[in-house]
Protein backbone atom coordinates (compact mmCIF):
# COMPACT_ATOMS: atom_id res chain seq x y z
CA UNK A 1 0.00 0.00 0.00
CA UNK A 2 1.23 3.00 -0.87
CA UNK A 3 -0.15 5.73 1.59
CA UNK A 4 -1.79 8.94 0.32
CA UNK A 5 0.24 12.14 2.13
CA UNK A 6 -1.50 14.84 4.36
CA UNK A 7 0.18 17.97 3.17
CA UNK A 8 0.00 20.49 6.08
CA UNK A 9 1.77 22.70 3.90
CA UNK A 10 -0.99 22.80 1.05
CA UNK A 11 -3.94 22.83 3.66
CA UNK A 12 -2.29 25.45 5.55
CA UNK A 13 -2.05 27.73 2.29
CA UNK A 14 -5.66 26.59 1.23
CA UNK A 15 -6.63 28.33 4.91
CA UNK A 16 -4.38 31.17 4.60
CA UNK A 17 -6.18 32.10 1.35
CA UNK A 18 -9.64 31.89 2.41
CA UNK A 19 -8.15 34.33 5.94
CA UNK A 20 -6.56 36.47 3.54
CA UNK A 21 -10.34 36.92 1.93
CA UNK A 22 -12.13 37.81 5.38
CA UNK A 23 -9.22 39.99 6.35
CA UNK A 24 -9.81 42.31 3.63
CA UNK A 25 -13.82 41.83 3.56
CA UNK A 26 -13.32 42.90 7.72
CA UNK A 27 -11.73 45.77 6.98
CA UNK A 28 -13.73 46.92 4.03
CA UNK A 29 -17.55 46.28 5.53
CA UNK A 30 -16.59 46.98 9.42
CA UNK A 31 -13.46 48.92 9.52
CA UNK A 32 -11.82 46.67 11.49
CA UNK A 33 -7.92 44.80 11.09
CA UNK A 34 -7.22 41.80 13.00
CA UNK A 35 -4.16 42.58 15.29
CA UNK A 36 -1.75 40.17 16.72
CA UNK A 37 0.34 41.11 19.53
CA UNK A 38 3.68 38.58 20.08
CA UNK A 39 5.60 39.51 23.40
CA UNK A 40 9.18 37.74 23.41
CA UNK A 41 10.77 37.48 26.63
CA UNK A 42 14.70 37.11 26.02
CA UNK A 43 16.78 36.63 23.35
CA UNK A 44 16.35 32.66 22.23
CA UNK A 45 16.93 31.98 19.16
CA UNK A 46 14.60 29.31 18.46
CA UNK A 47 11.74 31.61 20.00
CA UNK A 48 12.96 34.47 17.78
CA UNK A 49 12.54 32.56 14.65
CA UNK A 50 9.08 31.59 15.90
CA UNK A 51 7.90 34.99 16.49
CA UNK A 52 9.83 35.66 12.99
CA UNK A 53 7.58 33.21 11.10
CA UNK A 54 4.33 34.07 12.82
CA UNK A 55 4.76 38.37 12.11
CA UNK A 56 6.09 37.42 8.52
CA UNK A 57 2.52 35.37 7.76
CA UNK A 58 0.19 37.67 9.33
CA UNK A 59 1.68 40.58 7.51
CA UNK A 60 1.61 38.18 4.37
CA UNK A 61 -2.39 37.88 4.95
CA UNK A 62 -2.80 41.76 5.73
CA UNK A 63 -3.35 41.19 9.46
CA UNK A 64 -1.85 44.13 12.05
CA UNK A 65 1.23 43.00 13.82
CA UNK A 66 2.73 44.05 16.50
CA UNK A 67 6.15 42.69 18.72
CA UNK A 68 7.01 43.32 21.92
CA UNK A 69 10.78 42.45 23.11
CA UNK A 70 11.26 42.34 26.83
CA UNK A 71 15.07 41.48 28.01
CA UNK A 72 15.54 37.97 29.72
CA UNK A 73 15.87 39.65 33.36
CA UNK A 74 12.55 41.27 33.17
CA UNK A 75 10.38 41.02 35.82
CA UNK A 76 6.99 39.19 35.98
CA UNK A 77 4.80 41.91 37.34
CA UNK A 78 6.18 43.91 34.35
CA UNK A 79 5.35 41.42 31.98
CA UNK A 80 2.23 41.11 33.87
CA UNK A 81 1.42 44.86 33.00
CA UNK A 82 2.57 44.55 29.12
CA UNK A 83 -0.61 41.61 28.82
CA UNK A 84 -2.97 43.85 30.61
CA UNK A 85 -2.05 46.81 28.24
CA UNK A 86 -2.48 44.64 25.51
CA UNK A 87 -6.04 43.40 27.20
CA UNK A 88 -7.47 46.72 26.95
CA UNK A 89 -5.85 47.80 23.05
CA UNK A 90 -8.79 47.53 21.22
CA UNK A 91 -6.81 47.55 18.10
CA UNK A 92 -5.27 44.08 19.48
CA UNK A 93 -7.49 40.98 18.90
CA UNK A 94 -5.01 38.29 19.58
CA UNK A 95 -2.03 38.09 22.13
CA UNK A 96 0.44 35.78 22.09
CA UNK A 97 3.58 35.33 24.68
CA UNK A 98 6.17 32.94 23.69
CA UNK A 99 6.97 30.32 25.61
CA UNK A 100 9.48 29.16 27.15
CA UNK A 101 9.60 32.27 29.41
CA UNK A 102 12.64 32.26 31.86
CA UNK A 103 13.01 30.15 34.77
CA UNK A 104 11.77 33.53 37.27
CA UNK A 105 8.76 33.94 35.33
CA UNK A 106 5.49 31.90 36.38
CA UNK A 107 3.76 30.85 32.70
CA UNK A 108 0.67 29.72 33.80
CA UNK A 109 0.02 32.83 35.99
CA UNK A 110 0.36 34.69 32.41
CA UNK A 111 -1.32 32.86 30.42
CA UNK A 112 -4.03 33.17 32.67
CA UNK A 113 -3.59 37.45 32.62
CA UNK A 114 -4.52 37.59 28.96
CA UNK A 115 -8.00 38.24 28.32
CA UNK A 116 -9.83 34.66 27.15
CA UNK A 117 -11.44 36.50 24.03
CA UNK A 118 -7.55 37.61 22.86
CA UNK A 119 -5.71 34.25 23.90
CA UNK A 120 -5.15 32.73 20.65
CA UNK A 121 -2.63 30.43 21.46
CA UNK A 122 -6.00 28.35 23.34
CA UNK A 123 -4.59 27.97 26.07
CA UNK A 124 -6.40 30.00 28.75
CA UNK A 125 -8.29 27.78 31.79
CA UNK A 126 -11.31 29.33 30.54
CA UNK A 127 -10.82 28.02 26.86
CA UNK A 128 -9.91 24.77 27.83
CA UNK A 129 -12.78 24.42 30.07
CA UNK A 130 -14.82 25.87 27.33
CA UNK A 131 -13.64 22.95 24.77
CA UNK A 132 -14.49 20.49 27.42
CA UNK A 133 -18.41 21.25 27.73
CA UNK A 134 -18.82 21.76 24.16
CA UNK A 135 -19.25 25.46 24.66
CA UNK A 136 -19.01 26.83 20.80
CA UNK A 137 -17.75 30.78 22.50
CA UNK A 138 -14.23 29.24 22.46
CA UNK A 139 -10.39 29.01 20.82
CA UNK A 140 -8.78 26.08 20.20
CA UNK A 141 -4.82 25.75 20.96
CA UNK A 142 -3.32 25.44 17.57
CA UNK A 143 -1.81 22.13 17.08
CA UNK A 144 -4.84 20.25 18.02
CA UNK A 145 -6.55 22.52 15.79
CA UNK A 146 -4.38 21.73 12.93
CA UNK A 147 -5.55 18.37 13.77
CA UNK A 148 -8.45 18.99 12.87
CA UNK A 149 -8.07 20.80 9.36
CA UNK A 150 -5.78 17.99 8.09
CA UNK A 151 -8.56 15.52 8.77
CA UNK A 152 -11.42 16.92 7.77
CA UNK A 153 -10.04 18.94 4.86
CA UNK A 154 -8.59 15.42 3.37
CA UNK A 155 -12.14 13.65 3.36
CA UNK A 156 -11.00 11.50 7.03
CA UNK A 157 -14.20 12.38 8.92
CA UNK A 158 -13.23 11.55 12.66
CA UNK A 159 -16.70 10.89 13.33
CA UNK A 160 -17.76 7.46 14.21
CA UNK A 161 -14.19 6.45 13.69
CA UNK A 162 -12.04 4.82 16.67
CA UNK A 163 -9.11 7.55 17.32
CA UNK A 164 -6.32 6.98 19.32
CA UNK A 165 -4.30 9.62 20.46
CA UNK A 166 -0.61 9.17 21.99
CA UNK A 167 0.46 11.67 24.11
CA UNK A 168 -1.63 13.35 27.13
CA UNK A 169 0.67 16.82 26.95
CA UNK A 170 -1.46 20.06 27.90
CA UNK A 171 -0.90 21.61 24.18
CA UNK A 172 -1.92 18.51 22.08
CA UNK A 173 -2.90 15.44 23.53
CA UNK A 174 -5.22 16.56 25.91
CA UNK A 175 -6.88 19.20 24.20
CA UNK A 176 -7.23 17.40 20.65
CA UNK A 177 -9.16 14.37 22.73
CA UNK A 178 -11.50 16.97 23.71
CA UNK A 179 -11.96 18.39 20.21
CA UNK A 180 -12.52 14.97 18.81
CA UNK A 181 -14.89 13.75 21.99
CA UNK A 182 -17.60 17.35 21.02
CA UNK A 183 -20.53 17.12 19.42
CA UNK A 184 -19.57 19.44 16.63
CA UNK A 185 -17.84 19.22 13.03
CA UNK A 186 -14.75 17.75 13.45
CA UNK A 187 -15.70 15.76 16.25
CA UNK A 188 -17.85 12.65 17.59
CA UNK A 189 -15.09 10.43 17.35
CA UNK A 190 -14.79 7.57 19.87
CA UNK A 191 -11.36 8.53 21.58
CA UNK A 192 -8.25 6.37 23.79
CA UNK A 193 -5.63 8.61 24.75
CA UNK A 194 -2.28 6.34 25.61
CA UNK A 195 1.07 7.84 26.34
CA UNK A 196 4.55 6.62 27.20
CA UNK A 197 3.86 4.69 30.36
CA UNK A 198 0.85 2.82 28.27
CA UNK A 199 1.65 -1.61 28.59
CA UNK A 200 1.97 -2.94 25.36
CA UNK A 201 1.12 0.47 23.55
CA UNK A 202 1.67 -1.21 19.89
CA UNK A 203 -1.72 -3.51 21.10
CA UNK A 204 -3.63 0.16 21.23
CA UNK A 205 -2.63 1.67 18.35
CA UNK A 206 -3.25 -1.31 16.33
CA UNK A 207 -7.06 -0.67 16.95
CA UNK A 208 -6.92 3.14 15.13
CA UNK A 209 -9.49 3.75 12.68
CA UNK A 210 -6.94 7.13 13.04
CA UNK A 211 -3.87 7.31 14.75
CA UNK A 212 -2.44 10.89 16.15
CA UNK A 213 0.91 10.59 17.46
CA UNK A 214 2.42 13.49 19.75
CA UNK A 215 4.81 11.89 22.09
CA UNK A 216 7.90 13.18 21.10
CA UNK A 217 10.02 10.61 20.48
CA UNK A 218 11.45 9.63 17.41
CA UNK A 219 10.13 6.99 15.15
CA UNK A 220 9.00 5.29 17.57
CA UNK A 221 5.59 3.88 16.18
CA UNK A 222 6.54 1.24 13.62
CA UNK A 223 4.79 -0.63 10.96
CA UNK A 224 3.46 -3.48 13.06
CA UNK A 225 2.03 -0.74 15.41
CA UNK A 226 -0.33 0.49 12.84
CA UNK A 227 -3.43 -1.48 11.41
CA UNK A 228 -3.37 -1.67 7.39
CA UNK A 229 -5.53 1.14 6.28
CA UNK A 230 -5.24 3.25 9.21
CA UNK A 231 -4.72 6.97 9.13
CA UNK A 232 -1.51 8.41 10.59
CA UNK A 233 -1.23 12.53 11.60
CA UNK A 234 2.50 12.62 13.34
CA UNK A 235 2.60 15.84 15.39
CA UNK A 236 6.12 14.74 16.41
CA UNK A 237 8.90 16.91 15.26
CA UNK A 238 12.67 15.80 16.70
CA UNK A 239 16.24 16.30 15.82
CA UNK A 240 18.27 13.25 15.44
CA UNK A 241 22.21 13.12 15.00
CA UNK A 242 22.56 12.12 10.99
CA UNK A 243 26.53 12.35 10.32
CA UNK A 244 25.43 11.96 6.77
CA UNK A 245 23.43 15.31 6.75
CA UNK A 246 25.18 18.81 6.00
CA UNK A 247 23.94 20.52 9.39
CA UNK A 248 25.05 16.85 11.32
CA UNK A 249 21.61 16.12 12.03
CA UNK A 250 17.88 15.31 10.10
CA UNK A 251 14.60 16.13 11.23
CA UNK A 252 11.99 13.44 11.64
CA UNK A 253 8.41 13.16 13.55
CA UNK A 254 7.76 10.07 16.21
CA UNK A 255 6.56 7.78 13.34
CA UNK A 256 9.08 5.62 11.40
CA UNK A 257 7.61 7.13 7.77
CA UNK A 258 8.98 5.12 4.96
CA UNK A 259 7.76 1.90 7.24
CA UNK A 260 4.58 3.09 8.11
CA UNK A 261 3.69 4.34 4.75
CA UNK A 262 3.16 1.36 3.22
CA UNK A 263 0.93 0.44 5.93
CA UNK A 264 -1.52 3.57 6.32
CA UNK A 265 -4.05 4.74 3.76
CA UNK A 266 -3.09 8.00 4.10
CA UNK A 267 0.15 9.70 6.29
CA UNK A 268 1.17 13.06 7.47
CA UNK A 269 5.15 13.42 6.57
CA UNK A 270 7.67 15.38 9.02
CA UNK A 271 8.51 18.08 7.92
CA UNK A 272 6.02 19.06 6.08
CA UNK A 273 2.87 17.95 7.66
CA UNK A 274 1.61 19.17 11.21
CA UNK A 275 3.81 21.94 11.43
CA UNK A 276 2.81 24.51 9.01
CA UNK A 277 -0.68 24.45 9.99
CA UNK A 278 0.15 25.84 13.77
CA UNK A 279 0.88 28.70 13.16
CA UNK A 280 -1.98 29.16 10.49
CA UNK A 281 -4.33 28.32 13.24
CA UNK A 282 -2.57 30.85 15.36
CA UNK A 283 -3.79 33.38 12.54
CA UNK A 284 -7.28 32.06 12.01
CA UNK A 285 -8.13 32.57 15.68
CA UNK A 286 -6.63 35.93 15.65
CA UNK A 287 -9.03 36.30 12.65
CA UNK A 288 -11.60 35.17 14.57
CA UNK A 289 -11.21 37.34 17.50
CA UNK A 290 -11.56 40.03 15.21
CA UNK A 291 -14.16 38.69 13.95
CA UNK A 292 -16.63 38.90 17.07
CA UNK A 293 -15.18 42.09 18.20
CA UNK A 294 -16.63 43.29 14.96
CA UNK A 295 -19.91 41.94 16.23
């Protein structure tokens, strides 16, 4: 069998077109421009790159962006007071503070400061908990919502289908059961959520209708561990010494591909696959949050 491949990359510029359309029909019929907000703590370069990618699209897609950069000693309350100025810009619709923050600064206590109807990231108490009772006045953390899109978007309904989910982490596994347990588009799927401590995890994931792997460890689902005609989304993404590789490493997801592949109907690839559609989700609920402050 020779898999069909989930292309994050194609759905995520399939999405960005169809934001770039309600971005400019906002601005023309309300007089409103979505505006993102990024606040980087420190000077990591990882995190810079991130913030990089995520100013570089919205501009791409005509949405407002904005960066704050705070130095690496500065102190909570501060950043505290940057989120609450941030809360009250109306011309700011989505707010996003990069994690990791350093070691002195609490990140739940400010993720919980930014206003639920501006945290686009998804990952406020109150948007969790709204996921959770099938609430519909929520956002989604991004990942999970990518998810989603790559699914539904490539004609693999989760509904009615057995979905297993590896990985319980608060920004995918968790969250993504919850979006596949509502009773909503994109949901009513019958859900097991295993993770690294599951016994015999290969007997699990051999009973996926679909098979979502976020673990974070490389290739570690084989061929055997999959059931023939199974659908694969690998949210892993891990660097892995390769002495045969220019840069001394490769990049690969937690699911042995070229194995796999000829196991699965269909197969997210890494790169390539999960990743591009985070951000884009980042972008969609800025969009969104624009959106309803429109009314």
């Amino acid at each position: 069998m020779s898999a069909q491949i989930i292309s994050g990359k194609d759905i995520a510029n399939e999405i960005r077109a169809e934001l770039t359309t309600e971005v400019a029909r906002l601005k023309d019929e309300a007089g409103v421009t979505p505006g993102l907000a990024t606040v980087l703590v420190g000077d990591d370069p990882a995190s810079q790159m991130y913030v990089g990618m995520k100013n570089k699209a919205a501009a791409a897609m005509g949405i407002h962006s904005r960066q704050i950069t705070l130095p690496a000693d500065t102190p909570e309350d501060e950043l505290l007071g940057v989120v609450a100025g941030l809360n009250a810009d109306a011309d700011i619709h989505g707010i996003l503070v990069q994690s990791p923050l350093p070691d002195h600064i609490n990140e739940g206590r400010i993720v919980e400061a930014i206003d639920p109807s501006k945290d686009v990231d998804g990952l406020h108490p109150l948007n969790v908990g709204r996921i959770a009772t099938d609430s519909d006045d929520f956002f989604a953390p991004c990942t999970p919502a990518g998810v989603i899109e790559m699914l539904t978007r490539n004609g693999h309904d989760p509904a009615g289908k057995h979905v297993v989910v590896v990985g319980r982490s608060n920004l995918v596994g968790r969250p993504l059961s919850s979006l596949l347990m509502r009773k909503a588009p994109g949901g009513n799927a019958t859900v097991t959520v295993c993770h690294s401590r599951t016994p015999d995890l290969g007997a699990m994931t051999r009973t996926a209708d679909i098979l979502v792997v976020a673990m974070g460890r490389p290739e570690t689902i084989t061929a055997d561990m999959v059931a023939s005609g199974a659908v694969v989304i690998d949210v892993g993404t891990n660097r892995v010494d390769d002495e045969t590789r220019e840069k001394g490493y490769r990049v690969c997801g937690d699911v042995l591909f070229d194995e796999v592949s000829e196991v699965a109907a269909a197969i997210s690839p890494v790169p390539g696959g999960v990743g591009p559609m985070t951000i884009t989700m980042l972008l969609s609920n800025t969009v969104k949050s624009a959106r309803l402050a429109a009314g």
